[in-house]
Protein backbone atom coordinates (compact mmCIF):
# COMPACT_ATOMS: atom_id res chain seq x y z
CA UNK A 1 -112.75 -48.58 75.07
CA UNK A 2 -115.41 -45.23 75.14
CA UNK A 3 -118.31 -45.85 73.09
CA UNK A 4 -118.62 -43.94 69.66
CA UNK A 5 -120.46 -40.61 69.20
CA UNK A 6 -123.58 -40.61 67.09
CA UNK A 7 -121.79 -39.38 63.42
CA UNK A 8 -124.28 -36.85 63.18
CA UNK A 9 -123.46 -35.61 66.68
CA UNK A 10 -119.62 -35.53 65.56
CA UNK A 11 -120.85 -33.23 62.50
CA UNK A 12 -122.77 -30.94 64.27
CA UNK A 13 -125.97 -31.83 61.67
CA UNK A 14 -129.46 -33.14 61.96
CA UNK A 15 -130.26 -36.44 61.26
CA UNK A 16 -132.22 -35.25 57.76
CA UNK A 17 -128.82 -33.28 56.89
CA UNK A 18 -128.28 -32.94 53.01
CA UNK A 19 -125.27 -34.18 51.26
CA UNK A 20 -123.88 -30.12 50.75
CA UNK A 21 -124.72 -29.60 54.67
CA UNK A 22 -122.42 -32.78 55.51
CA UNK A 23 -119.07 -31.87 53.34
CA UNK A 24 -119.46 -28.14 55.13
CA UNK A 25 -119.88 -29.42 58.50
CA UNK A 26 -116.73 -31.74 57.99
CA UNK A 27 -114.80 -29.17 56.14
CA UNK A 28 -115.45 -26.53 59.14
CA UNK A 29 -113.87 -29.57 61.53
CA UNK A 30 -111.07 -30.59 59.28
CA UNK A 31 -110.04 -27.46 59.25
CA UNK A 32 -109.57 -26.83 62.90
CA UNK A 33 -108.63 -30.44 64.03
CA UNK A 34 -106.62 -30.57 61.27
CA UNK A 35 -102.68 -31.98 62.32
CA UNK A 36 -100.66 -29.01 60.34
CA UNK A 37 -102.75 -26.54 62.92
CA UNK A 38 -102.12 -28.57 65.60
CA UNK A 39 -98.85 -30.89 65.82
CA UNK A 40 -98.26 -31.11 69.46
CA UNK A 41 -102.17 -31.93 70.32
CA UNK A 42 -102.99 -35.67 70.67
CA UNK A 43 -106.87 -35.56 70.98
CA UNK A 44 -106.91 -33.20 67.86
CA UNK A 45 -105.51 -35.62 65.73
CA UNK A 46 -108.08 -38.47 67.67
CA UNK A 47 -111.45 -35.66 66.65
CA UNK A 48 -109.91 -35.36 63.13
CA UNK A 49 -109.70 -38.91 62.79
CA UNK A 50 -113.66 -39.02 64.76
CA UNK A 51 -114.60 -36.49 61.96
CA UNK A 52 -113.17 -38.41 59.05
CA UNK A 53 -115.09 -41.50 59.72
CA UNK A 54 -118.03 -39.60 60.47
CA UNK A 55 -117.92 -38.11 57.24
CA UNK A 56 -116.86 -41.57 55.10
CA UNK A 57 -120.19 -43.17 56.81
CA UNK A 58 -122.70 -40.25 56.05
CA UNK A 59 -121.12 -39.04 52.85
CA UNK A 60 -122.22 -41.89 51.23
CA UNK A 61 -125.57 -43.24 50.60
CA UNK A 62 -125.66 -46.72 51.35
CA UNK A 63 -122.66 -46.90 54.10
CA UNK A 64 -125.41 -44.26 55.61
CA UNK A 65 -128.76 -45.87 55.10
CA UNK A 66 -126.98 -49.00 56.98
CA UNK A 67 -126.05 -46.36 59.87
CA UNK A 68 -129.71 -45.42 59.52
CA UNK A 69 -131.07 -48.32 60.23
CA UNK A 70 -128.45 -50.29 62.80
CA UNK A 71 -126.05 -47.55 64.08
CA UNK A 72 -122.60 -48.19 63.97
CA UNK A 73 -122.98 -51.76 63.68
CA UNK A 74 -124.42 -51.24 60.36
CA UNK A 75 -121.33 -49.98 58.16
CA UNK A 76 -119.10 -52.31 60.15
CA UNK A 77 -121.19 -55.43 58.66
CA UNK A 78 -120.80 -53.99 55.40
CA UNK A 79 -116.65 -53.63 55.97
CA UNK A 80 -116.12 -50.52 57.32
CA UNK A 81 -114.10 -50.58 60.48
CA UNK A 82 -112.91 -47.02 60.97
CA UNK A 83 -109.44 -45.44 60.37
CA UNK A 84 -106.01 -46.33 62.32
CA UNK A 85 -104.04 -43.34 61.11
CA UNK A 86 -103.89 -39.68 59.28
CA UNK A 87 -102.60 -40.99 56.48
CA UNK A 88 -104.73 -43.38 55.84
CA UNK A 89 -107.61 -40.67 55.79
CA UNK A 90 -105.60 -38.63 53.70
CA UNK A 91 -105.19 -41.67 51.20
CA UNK A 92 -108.85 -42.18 51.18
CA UNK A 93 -110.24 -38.84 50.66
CA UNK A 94 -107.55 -38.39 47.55
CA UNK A 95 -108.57 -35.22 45.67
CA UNK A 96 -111.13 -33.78 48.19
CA UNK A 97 -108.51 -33.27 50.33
CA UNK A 98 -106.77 -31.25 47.52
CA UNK A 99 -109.96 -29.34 47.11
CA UNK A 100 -110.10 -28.84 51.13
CA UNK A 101 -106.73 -27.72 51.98
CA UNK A 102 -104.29 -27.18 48.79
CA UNK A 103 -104.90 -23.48 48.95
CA UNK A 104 -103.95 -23.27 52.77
CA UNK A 105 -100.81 -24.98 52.52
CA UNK A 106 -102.07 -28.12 54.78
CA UNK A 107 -101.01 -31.34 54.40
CA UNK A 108 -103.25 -33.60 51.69
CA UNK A 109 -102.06 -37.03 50.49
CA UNK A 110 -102.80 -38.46 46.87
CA UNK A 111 -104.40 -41.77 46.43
CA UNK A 112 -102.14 -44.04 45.27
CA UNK A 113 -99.02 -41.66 44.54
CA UNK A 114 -96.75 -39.89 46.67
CA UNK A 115 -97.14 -37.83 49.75
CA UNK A 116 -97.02 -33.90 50.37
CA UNK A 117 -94.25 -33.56 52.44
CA UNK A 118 -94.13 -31.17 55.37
CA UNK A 119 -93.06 -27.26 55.89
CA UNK A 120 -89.69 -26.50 57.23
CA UNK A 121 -90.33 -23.86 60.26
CA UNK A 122 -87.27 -21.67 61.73
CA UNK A 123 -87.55 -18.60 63.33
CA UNK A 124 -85.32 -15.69 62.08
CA UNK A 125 -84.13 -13.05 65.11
CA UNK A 126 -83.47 -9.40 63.59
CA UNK A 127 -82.56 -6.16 65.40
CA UNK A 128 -85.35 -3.82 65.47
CA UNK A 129 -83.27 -1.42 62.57
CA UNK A 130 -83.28 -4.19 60.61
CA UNK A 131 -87.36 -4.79 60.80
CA UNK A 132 -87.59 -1.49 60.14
CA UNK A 133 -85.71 -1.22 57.18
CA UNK A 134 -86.12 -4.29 56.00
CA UNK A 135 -83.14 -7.14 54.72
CA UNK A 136 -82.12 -10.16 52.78
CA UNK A 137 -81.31 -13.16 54.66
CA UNK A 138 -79.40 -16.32 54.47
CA UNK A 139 -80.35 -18.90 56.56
CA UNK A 140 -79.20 -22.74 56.63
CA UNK A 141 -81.65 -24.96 57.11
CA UNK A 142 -82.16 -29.04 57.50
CA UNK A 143 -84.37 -30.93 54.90
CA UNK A 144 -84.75 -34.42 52.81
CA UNK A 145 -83.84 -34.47 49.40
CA UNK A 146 -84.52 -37.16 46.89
CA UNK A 147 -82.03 -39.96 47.33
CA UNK A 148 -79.25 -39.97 44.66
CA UNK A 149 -79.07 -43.64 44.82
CA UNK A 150 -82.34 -44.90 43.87
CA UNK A 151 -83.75 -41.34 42.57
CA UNK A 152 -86.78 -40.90 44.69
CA UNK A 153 -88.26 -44.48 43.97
CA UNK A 154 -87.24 -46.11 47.32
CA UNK A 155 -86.33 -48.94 45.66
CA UNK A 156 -82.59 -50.54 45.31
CA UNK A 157 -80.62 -49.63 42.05
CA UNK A 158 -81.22 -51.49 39.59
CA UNK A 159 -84.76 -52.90 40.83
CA UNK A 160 -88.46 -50.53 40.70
CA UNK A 161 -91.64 -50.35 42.78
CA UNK A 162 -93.99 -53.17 41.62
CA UNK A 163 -97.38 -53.08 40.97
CA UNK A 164 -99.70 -53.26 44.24
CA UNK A 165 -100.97 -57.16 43.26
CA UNK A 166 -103.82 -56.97 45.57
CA UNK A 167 -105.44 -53.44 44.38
CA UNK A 168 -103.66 -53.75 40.80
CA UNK A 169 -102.24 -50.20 41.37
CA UNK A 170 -105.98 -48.43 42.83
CA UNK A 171 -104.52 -48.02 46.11
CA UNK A 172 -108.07 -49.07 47.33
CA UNK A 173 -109.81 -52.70 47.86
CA UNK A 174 -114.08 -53.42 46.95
CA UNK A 175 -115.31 -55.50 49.16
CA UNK A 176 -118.99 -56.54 48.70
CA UNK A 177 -121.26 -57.54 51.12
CA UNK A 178 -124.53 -59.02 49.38
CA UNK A 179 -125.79 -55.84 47.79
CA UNK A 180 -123.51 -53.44 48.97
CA UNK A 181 -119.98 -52.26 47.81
CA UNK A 182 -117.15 -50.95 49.79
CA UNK A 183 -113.81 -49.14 49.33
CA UNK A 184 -110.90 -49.11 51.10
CA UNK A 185 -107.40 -48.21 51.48
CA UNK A 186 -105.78 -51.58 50.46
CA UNK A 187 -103.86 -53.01 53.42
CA UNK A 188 -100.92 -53.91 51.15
CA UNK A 189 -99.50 -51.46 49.74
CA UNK A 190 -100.99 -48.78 52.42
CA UNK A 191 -102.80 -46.72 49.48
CA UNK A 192 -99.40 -46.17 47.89
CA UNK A 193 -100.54 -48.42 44.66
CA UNK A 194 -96.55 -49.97 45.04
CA UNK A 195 -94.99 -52.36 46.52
CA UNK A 196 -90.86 -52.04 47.72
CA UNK A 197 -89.72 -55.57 47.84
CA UNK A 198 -85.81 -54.54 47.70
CA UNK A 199 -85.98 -50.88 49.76
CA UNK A 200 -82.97 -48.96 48.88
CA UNK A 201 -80.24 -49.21 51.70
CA UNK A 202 -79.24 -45.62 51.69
CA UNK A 203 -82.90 -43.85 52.36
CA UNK A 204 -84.37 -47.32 53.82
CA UNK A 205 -87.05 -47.26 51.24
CA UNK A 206 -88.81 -43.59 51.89
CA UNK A 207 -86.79 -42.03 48.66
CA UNK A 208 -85.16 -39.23 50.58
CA UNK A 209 -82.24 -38.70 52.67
CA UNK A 210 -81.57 -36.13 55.42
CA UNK A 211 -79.41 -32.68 54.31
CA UNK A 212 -78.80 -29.08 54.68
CA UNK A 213 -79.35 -26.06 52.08
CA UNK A 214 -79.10 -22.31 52.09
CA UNK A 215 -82.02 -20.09 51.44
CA UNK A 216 -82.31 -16.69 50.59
CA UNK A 217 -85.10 -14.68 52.61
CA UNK A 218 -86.20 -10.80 51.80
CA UNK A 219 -87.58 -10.00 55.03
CA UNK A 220 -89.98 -6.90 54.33
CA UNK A 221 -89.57 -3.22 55.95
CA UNK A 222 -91.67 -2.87 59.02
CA UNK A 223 -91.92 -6.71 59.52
CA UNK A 224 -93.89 -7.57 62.75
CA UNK A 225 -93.11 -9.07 65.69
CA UNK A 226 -94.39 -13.02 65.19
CA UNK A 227 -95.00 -12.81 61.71
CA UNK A 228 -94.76 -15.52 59.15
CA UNK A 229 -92.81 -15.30 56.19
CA UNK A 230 -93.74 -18.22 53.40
CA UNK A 231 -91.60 -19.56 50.91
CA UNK A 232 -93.25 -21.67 48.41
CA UNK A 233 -92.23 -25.05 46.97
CA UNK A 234 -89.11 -24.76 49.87
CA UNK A 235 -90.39 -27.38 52.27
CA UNK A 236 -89.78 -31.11 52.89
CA UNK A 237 -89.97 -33.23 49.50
CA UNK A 238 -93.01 -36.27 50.08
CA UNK A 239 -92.33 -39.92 50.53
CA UNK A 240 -91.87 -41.31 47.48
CA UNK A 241 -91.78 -37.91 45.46
């Protein structure tokens, strides 16, 4: 197994980097490691992971001062063992991830609630008149809906989500470790905040099942070759909601 990079060598920041300095450098990296921009790219998703825990250590004071003082070693004593997935990082960071990405469309994840679901990509062929011109389009396209049986919950009729008993609903575990605290994504109910005990049959518990539906697209005059047309609130519904 490599050895870890220094954290502050992940950031890009000096040892004596300020709090402000920290939450730009990891913005600037979450940004371009960041899985929306970069879905076929394996050691992307492995540096945006690197950058996350870089950023949980030295983003906080005492998970830091332990760094500080006894490297990695130091936040691992205290609980800390690094995260195993995206999702888990995006159930951490809750809001700031929000704040980071809501206005660029990328992928978030809400602390103890649902998850963003993804965009729907197709790409629309035209004749040249038609770029020119400009036209309204109808194009079929495949997406999850909320399930009709259990209404989005993901769990069987007649039975709801319970209560995470382990985080009582946080979505995150304390631990403490003589004077120190620290949070993390509970390992029961995955951040969620819910537990499924009886998944519904028809969606297998995720609250959506796969279908089709019919958009209408106004593709501008003088279009470009490449470009991007967005449709808000027209993507994949999140698990869950």
């Amino acid at each position: 197994m490599p050895a870890k990079r220094d954290y502050y060598e992940v950031l890009g920041v000096e040892r004596g980097a300020s709090a402000p300095d920290i939450k730009r450098a990891y913005r600037k990296l979450a940004l371009k490691y960041h899985p929306d921009r970069n879905p076929d790219d394996p050691s992307a998703e492995e540096q945006f992971k690197e950058a996350a825990e870089a950023f949980e250590v030295l983003s906080d004071d005492q998970k830091r001062q332990l760094y500080d003082q006894y490297g990695h070693e130091g936040p691992s004593r205290a609980g800390f063992s690094g995260f195993h997935g995206t999702d888990e990082i995006f159930s951490r960071f809750g809001d700031l991830f929000g704040d980071l990405f809501g206005n660029l469309g990328f992928g978030g994840g809400r602390r103890g609630g649902p998850r963003r679901g993804a965009d729907i990509k197709m790409r629309v062929r035209i004749p040249f008149a038609e770029a020119v011109a400009g036209i309204e389009r109808e194009i079929t396209v495949p997406r999850r809906d909320a399930c009709g049986t259990c209404e989005g919950s993901g769990a069987a009729p007649g039975t709801s989500p319970e209560t995470c008993s382990q985080c009582g609903g946080n979505g995150q575990v304390v631990h403490r470790q003589g004077f120190f605290v620290v949070q993390t994504t509970c390992p029961r109910c995955h951040g969620n905040g819910t537990i499924i005990t009886k998944p519904c049959q028809k969606c297998s518990g995720t609250g959506t099942v796969q279908t089709e539906t019919t958009l209408k697209i106004n593709i501008p005059a003088g279009v470009d070759d490449g470009q991007t047309l967005r449709i808000p609130r027209r993507g994949q519904p999140g698990e869950l909601g």
